[in-house]
Protein backbone atom coordinates (compact mmCIF):
# COMPACT_ATOMS: atom_id res chain seq x y z
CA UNK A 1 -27.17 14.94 -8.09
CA UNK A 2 -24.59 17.53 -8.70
CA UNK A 3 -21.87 19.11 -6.48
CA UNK A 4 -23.87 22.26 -4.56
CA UNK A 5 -22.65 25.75 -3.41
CA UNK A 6 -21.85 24.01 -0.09
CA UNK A 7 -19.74 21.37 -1.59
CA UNK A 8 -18.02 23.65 -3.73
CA UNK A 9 -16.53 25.46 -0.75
CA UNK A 10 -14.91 22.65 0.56
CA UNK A 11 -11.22 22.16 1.12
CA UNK A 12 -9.47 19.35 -0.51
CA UNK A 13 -8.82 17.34 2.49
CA UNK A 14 -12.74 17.60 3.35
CA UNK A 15 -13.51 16.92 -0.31
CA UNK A 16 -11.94 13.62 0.50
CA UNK A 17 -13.41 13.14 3.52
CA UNK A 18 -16.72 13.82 1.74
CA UNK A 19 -15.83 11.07 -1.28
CA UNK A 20 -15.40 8.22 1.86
CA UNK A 21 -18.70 9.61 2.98
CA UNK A 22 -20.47 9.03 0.02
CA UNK A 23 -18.22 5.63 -0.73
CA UNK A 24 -19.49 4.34 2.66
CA UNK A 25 -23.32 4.77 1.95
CA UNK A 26 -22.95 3.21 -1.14
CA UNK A 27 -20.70 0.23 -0.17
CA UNK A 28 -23.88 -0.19 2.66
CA UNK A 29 -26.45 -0.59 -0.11
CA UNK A 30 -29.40 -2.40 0.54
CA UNK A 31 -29.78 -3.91 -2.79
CA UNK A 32 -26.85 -6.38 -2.42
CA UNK A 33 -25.71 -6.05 -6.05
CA UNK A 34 -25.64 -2.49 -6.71
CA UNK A 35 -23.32 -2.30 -3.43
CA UNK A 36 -20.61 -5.37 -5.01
CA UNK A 37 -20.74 -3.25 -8.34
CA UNK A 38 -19.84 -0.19 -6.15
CA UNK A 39 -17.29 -1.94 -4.51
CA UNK A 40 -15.88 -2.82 -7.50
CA UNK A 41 -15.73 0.51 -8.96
CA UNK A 42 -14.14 2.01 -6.39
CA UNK A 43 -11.43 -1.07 -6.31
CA UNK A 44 -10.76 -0.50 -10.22
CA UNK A 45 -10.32 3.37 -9.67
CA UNK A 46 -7.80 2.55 -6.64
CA UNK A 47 -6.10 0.51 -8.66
CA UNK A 48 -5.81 3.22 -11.32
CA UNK A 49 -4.89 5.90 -8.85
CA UNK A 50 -2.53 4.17 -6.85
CA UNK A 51 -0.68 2.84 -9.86
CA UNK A 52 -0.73 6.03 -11.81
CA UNK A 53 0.58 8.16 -9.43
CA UNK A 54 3.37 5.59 -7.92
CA UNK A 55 4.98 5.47 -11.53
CA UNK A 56 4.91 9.02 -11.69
CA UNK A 57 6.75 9.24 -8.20
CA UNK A 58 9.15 6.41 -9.65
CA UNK A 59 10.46 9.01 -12.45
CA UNK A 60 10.15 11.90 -10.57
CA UNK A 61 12.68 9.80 -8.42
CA UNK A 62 14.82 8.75 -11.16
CA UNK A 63 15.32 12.18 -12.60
CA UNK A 64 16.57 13.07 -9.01
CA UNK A 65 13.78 14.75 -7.88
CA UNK A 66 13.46 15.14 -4.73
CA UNK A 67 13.19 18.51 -4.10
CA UNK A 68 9.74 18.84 -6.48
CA UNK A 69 8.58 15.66 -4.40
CA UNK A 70 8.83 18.15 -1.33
CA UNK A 71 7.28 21.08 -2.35
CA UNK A 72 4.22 18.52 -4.02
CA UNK A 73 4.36 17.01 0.01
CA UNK A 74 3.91 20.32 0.85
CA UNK A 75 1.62 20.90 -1.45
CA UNK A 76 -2.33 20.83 0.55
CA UNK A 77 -3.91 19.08 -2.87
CA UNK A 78 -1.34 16.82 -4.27
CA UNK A 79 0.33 16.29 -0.73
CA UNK A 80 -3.07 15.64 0.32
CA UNK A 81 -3.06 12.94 -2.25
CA UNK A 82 0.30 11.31 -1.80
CA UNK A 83 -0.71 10.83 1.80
CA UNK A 84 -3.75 8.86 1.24
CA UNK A 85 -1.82 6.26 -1.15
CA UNK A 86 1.47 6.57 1.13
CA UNK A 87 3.53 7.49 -2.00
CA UNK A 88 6.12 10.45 -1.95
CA UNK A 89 7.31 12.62 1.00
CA UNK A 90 3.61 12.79 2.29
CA UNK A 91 4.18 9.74 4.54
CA UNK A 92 3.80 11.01 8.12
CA UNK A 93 4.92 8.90 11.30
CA UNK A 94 1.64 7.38 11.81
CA UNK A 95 1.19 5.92 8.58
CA UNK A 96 4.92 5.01 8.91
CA UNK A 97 3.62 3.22 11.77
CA UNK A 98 1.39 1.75 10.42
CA UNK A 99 2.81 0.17 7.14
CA UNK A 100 5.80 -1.25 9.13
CA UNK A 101 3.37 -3.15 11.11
CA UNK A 102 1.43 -4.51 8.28
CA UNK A 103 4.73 -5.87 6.22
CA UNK A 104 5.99 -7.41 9.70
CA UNK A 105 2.56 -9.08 9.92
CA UNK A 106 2.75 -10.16 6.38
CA UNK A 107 6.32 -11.36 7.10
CA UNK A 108 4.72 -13.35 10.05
CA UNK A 109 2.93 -15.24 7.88
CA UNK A 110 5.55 -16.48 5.62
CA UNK A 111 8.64 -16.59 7.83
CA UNK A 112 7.80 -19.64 9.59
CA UNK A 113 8.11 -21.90 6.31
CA UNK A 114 11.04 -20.11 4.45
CA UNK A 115 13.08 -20.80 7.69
CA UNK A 116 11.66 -24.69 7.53
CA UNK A 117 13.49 -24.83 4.78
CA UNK A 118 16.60 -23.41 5.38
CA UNK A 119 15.73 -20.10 3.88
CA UNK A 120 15.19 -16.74 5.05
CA UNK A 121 13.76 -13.40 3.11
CA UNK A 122 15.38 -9.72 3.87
CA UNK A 123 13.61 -6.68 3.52
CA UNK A 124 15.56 -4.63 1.72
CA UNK A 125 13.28 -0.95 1.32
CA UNK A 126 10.16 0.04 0.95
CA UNK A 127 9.51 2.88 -1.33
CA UNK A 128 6.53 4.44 -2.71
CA UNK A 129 4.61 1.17 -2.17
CA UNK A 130 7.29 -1.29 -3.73
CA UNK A 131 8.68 -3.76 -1.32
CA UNK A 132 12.08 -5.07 -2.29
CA UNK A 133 13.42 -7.82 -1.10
CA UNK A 134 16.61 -10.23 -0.86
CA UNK A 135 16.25 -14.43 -0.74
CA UNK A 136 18.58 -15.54 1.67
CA UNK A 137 19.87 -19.53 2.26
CA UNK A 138 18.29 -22.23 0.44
CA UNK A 139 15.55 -19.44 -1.21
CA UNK A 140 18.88 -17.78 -2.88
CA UNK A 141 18.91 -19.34 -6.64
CA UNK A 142 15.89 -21.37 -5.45
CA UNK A 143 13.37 -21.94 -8.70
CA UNK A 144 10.44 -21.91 -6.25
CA UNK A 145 11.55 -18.77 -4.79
CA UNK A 146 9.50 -16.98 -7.40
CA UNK A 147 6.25 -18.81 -6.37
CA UNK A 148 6.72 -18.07 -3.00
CA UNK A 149 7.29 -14.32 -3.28
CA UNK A 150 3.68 -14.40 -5.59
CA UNK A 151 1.61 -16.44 -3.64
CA UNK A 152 3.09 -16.23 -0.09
CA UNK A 153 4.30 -12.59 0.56
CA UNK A 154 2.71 -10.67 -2.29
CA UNK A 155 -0.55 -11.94 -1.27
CA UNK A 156 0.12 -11.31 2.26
CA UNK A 157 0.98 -8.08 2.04
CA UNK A 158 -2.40 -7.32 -0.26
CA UNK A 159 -3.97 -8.53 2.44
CA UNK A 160 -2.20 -6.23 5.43
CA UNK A 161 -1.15 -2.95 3.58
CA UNK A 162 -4.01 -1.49 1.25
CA UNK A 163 -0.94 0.74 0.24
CA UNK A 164 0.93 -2.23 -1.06
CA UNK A 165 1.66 -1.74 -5.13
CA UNK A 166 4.43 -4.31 -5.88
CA UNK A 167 7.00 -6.86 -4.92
CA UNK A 168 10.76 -6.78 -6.74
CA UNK A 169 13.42 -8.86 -5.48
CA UNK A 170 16.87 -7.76 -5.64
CA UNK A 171 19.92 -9.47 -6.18
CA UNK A 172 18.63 -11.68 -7.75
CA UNK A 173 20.73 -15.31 -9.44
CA UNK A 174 21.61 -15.08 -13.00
CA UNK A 175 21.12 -18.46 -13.43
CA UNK A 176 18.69 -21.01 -11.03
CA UNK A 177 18.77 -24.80 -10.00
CA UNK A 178 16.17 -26.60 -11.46
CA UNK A 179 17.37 -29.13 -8.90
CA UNK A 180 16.37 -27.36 -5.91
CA UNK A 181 12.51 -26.74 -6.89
CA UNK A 182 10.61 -26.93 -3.64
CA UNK A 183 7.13 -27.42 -4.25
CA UNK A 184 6.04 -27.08 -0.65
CA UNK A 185 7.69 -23.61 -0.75
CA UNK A 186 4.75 -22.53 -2.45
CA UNK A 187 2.60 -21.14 -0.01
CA UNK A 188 -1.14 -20.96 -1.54
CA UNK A 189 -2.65 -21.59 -4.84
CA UNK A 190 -3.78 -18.63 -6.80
CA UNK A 191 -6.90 -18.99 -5.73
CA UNK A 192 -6.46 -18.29 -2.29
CA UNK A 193 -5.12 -14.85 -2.96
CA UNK A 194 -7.72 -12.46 -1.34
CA UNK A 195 -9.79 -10.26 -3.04
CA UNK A 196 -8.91 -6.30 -3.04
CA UNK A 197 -9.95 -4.47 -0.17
CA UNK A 198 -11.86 -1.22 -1.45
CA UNK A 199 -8.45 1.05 -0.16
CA UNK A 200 -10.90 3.87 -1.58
CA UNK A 201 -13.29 3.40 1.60
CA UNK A 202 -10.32 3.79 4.12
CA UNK A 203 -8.69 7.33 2.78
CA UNK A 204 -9.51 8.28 6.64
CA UNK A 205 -5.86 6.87 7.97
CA UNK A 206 -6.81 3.50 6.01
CA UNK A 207 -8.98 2.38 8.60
CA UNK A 208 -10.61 -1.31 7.90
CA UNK A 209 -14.09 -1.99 6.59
């Protein structure tokens, strides 16, 4: 079926609003495969999206410029667009919100055993859906530090913030312990990190599945 009169008049925003539309019908399949291989389209293209467009924002950025991020904020198709990934200048107070409650919850779920061990982990900024962050205590110079960033707060975060893109630490120790490996620091194997979330199905405000 291809895009009709009355699609063709729609605005961007709507045009969006008319992709989730379509995304949800599909996702709600009632042959059980063709909805997973939906699903996992629409994960793949979020990937791509998301990705694409937050390295473009990271050199825009490095060539100082701000002022083009503005007017592309501004902008009702490509502002449109940075606000449903919550990348550039589009980011409005709700989805502020909203993303500073996810990390927290994320940071919920690691806190507790970083502190147990005499650690503690700082975050430092979060930009264009990079978190940075700073190992504090027994995590600073800490060779499991690495592991627990991957498969503790990375994985968290995948799980809380379909926005989420990547996880740098800063500050980081030229050279590491090998004497203060932790293994219990290590939060979950790597195959309890959880699936992606189908971002794609929540351009609406991210609202969950």
């Amino acid at each position: 079926m291809s895009i009709g009169p009355e699609e063709e008049q729609l605005s961007y925003r709507e045009a969006w609003e008319h992709i989730a539309d379509l995304a949800d019908g599909l996702a709600n399949h009632p042959d059980a495969e063709v909805a997973e291989r939906v699903l996992e389209l629409l994960d793949w293209v979020d990937a791509v999206h998301r990705d694409g467009l937050g390295r473009m924002i990271e050199m825009i950025r490095a060539w100082r410029g701000e002022i083009f991020l503005e007017s592309l904020a501004r902008d009702e198709i490509t502002g449109t667009m940075l606000n449903a990934y919550d990348l550039g200048e589009g980011l409005d107070l709700e989805a502020e919100a909203e993303r500073d409650k996810a990390i927290e919850a994320a940071m919920a779920e690691i806190r507790p055993l970083v502190e147990s061990h005499g650690g503690d982990i700082e975050i430092v900024s979060v930009v264009d859906g990079v978190v940075s962050v700073r190992m504090h205590g027994t995590c600073n110079g800490c060779a499991s530090s690495s592991a627990t960033l991957t498969y503790g707060l990375e994985a968290a975060l995948k799980t809380h913030w379909p926005s989420f893109r990547r996880l740098e630490e800063v500050d980081v120790p030229a050279e590491v312990n090998p004497e203060t490996v932790d293994l219990e620091c290590v939060t979950a194997p790597a195959s309890a990190v959880p699936e992606p979330q189908g971002p794609l199905l929540q351009i609406r405000g991210h609202e969950g599945r």
